[in-house]
N, C-alpha and C. Protein backbone atom coordinates (compact mmCIF):
# COMPACT_ATOMS: atom_id res chain seq x y z
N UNK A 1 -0.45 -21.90 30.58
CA UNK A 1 -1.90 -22.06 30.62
C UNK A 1 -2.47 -21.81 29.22
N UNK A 2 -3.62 -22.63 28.90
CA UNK A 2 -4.08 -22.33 27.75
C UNK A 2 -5.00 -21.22 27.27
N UNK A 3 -5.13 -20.62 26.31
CA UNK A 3 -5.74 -19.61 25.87
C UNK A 3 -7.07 -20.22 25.91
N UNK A 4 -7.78 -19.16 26.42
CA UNK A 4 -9.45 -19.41 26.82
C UNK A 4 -10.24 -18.94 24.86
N UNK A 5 -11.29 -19.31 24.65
CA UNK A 5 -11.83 -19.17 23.33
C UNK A 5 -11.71 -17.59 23.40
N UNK A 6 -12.61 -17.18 24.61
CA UNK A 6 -12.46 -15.30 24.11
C UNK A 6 -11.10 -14.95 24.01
N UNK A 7 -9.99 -15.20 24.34
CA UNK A 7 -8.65 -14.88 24.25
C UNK A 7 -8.39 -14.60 22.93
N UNK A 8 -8.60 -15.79 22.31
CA UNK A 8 -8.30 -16.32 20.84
C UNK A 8 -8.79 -15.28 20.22
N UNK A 9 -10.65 -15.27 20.74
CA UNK A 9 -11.30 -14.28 19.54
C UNK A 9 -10.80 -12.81 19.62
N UNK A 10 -10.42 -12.36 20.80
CA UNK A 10 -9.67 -10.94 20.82
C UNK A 10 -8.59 -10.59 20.09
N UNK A 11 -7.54 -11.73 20.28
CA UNK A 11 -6.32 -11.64 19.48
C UNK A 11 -6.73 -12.12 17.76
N UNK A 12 -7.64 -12.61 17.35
CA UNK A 12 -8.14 -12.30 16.20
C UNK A 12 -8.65 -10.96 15.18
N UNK A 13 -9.66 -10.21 16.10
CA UNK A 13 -10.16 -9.29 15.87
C UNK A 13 -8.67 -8.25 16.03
N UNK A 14 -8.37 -8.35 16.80
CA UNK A 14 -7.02 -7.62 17.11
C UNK A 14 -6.56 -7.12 15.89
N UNK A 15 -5.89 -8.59 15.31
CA UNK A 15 -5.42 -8.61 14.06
C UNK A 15 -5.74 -8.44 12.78
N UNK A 16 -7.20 -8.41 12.83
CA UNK A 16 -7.83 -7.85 11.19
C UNK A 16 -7.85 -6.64 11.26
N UNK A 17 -8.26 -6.02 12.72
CA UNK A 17 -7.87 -4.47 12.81
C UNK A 17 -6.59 -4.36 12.49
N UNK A 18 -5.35 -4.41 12.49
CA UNK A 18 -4.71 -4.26 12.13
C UNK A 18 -4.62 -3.40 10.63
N UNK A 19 -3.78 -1.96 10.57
CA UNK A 19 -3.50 -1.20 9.02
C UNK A 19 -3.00 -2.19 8.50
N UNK A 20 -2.92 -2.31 7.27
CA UNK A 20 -2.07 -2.75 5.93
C UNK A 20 -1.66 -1.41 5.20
N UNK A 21 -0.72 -1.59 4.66
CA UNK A 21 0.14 -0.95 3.82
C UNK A 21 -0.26 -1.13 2.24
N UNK A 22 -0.31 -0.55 1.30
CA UNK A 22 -0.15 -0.68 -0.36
C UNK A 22 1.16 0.09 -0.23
N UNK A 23 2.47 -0.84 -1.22
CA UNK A 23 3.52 -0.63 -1.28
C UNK A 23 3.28 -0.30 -3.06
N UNK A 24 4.09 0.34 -3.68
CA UNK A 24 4.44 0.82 -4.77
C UNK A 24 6.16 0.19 -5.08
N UNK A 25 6.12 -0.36 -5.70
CA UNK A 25 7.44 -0.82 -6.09
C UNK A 25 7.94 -0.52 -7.52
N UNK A 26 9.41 -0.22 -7.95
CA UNK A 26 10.08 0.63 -8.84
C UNK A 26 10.15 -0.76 -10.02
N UNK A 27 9.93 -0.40 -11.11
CA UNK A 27 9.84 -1.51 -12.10
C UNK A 27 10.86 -0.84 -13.44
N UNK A 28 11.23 -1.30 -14.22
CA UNK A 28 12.11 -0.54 -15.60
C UNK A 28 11.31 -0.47 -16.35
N UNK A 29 10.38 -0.26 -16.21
CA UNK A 29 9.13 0.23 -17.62
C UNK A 29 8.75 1.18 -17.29
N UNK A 30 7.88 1.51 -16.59
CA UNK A 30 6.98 2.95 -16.37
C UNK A 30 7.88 4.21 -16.50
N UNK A 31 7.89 5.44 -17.12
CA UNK A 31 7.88 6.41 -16.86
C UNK A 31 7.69 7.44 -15.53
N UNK A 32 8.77 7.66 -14.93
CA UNK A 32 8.21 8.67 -13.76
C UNK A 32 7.00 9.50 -13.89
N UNK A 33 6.97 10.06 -15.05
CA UNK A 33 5.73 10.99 -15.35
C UNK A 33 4.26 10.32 -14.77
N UNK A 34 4.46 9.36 -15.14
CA UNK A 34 3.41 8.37 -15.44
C UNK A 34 2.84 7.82 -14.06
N UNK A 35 3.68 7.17 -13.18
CA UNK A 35 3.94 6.86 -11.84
C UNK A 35 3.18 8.00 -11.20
N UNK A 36 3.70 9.37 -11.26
CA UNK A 36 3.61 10.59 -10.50
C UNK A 36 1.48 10.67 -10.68
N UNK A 37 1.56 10.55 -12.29
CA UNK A 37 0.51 10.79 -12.38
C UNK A 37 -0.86 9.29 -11.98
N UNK A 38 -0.38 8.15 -11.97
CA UNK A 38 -1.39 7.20 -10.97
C UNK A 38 -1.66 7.30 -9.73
N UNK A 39 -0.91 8.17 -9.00
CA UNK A 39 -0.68 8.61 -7.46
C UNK A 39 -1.59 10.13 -7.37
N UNK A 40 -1.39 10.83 -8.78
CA UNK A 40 -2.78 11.85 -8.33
C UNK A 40 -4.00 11.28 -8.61
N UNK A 41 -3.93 10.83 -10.08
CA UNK A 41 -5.34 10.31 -10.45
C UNK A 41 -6.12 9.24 -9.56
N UNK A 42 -5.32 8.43 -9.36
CA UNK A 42 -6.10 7.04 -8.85
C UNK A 42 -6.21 7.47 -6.84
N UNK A 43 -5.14 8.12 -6.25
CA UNK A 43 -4.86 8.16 -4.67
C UNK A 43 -5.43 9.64 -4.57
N UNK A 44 -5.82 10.76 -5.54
CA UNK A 44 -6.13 11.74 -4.96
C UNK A 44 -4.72 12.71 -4.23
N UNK A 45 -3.62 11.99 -4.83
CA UNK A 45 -2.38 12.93 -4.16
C UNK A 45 -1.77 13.97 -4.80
N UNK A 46 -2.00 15.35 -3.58
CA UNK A 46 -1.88 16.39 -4.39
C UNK A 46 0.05 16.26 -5.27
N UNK A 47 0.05 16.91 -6.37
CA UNK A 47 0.95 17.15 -7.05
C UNK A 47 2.34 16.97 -6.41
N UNK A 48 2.62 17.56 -5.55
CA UNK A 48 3.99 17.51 -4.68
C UNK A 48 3.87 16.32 -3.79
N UNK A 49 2.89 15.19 -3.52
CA UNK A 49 3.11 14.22 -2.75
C UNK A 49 2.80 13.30 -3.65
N UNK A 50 2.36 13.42 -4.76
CA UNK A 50 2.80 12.69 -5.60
C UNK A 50 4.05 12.23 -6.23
N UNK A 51 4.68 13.78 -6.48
CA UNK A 51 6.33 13.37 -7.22
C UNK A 51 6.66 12.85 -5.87
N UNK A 52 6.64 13.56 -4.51
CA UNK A 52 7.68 12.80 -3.55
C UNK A 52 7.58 11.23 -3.49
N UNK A 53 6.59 10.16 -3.70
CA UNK A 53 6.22 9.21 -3.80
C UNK A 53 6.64 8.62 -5.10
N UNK A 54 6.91 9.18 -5.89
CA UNK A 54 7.49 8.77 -7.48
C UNK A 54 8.81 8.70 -6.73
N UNK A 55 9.55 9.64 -6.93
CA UNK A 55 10.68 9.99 -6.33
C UNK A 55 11.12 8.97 -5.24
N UNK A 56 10.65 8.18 -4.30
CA UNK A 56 10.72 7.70 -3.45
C UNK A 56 11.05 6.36 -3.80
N UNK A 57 9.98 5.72 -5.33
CA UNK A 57 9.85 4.86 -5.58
C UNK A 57 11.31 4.39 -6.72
N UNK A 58 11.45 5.36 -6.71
CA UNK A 58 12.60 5.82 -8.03
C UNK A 58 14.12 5.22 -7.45
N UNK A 59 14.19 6.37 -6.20
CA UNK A 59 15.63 6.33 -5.91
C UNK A 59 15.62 5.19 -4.53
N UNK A 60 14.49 4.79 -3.99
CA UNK A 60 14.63 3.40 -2.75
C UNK A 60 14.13 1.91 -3.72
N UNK A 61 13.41 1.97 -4.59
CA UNK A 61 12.74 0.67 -4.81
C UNK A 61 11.13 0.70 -4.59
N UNK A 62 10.72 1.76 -3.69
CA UNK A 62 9.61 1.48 -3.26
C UNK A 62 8.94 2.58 -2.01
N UNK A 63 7.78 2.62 -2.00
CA UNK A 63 6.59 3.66 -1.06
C UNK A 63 5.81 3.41 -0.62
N UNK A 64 5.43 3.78 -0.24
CA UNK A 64 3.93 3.45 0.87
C UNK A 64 2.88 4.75 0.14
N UNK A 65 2.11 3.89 -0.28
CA UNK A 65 1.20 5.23 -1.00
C UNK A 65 0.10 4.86 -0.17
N UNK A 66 -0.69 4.23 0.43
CA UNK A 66 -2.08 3.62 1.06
C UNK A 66 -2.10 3.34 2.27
N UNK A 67 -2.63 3.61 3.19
CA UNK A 67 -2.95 2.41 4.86
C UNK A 67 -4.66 2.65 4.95
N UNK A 68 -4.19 1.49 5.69
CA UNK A 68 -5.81 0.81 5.84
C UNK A 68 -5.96 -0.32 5.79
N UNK A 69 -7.23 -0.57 6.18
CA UNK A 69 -7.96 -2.18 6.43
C UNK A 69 -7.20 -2.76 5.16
N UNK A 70 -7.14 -4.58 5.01
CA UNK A 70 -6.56 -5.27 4.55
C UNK A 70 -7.07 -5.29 3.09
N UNK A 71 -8.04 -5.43 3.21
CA UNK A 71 -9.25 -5.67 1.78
C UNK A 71 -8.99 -4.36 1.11
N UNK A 72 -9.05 -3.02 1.39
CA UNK A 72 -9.01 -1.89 0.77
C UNK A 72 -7.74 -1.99 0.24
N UNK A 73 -6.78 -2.38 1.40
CA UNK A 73 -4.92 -2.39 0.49
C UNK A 73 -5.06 -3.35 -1.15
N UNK A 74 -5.80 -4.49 -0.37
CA UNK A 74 -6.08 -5.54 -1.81
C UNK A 74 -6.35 -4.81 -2.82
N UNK A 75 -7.38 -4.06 -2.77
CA UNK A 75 -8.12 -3.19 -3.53
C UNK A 75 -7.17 -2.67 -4.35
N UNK A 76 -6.30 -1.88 -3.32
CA UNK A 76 -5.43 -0.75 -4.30
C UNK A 76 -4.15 -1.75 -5.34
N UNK A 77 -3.77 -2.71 -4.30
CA UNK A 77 -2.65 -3.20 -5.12
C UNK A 77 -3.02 -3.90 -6.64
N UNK A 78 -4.35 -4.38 -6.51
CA UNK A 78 -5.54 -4.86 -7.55
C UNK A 78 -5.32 -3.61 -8.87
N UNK A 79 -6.02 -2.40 -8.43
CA UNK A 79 -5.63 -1.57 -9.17
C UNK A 79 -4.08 -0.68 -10.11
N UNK A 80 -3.39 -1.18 -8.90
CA UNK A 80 -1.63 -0.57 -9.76
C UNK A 80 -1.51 -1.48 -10.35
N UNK A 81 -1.58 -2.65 -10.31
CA UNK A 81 -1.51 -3.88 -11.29
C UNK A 81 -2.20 -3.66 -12.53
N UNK A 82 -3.37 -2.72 -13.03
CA UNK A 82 -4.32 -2.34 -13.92
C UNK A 82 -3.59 -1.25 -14.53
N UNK A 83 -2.74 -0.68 -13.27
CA UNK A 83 -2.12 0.71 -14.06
C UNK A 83 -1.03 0.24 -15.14
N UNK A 84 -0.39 -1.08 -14.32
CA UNK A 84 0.53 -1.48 -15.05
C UNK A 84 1.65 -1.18 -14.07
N UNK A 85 1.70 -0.97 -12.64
CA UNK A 85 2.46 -0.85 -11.97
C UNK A 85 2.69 -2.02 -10.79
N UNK A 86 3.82 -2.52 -10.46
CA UNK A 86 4.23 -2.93 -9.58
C UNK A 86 3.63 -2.96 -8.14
N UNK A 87 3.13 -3.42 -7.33
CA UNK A 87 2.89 -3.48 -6.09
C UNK A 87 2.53 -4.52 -5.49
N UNK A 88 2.22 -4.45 -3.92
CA UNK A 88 1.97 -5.46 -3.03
C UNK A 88 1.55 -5.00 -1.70
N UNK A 89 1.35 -5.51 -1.04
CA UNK A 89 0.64 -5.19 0.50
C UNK A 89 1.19 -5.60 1.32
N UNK A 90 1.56 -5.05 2.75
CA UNK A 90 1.80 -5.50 3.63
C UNK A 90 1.15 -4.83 5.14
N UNK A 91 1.42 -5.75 6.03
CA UNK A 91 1.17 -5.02 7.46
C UNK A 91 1.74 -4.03 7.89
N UNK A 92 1.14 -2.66 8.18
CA UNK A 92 1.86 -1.80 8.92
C UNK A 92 2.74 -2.10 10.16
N UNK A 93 3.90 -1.47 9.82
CA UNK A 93 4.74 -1.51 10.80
C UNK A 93 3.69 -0.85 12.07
N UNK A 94 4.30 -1.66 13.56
CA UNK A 94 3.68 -1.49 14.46
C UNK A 94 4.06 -0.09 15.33
């Protein structure tokens, strides 16, 4: 049976609600120091969840520093790109 219009519009809205992710990804330029310190300055993350997030990014490739609406992730990945860092966005795992 076919999906009725409100169907559609629910499973729409559904989906912009949907978290996004800002991913942090490990690049051969930056400095850990440096990394550690865009994650306090720019995310507000205290000192020790900062290195763990450096650290994270260091020894996997990559972190989850952000969730939230889609546009705000834009936002942030907009900005590590300014830092000079690596990133991208994705949908939160469900």
């Amino acid at each position: 049976m076919a999906d009725t219009i409100e169907q559609t519009r629910v499973r729409e809205r559904a989906a912009a609600d949907a978290p996004w992710v800002t991913i942090v990804l490990n690049d051969p330029v930056n400095l850990m120091s440096y990394v550690a310190y865009v994650f306090r300055s720019y995310f507000g993350h205290p000192p020790a969840e900062a290195e763990r997030l450096m650290l994270q990014v260091h020894l996997t490739g990559r972190a989850v520093v952000a969730t939230g609406p889609r546009e705000e992730m834009e936002r942030h990945v907009e900005a590590m790109h300014d830092f000079g860092l690596w990133a991208t966005l994705e949908k939160a795992d469900a």
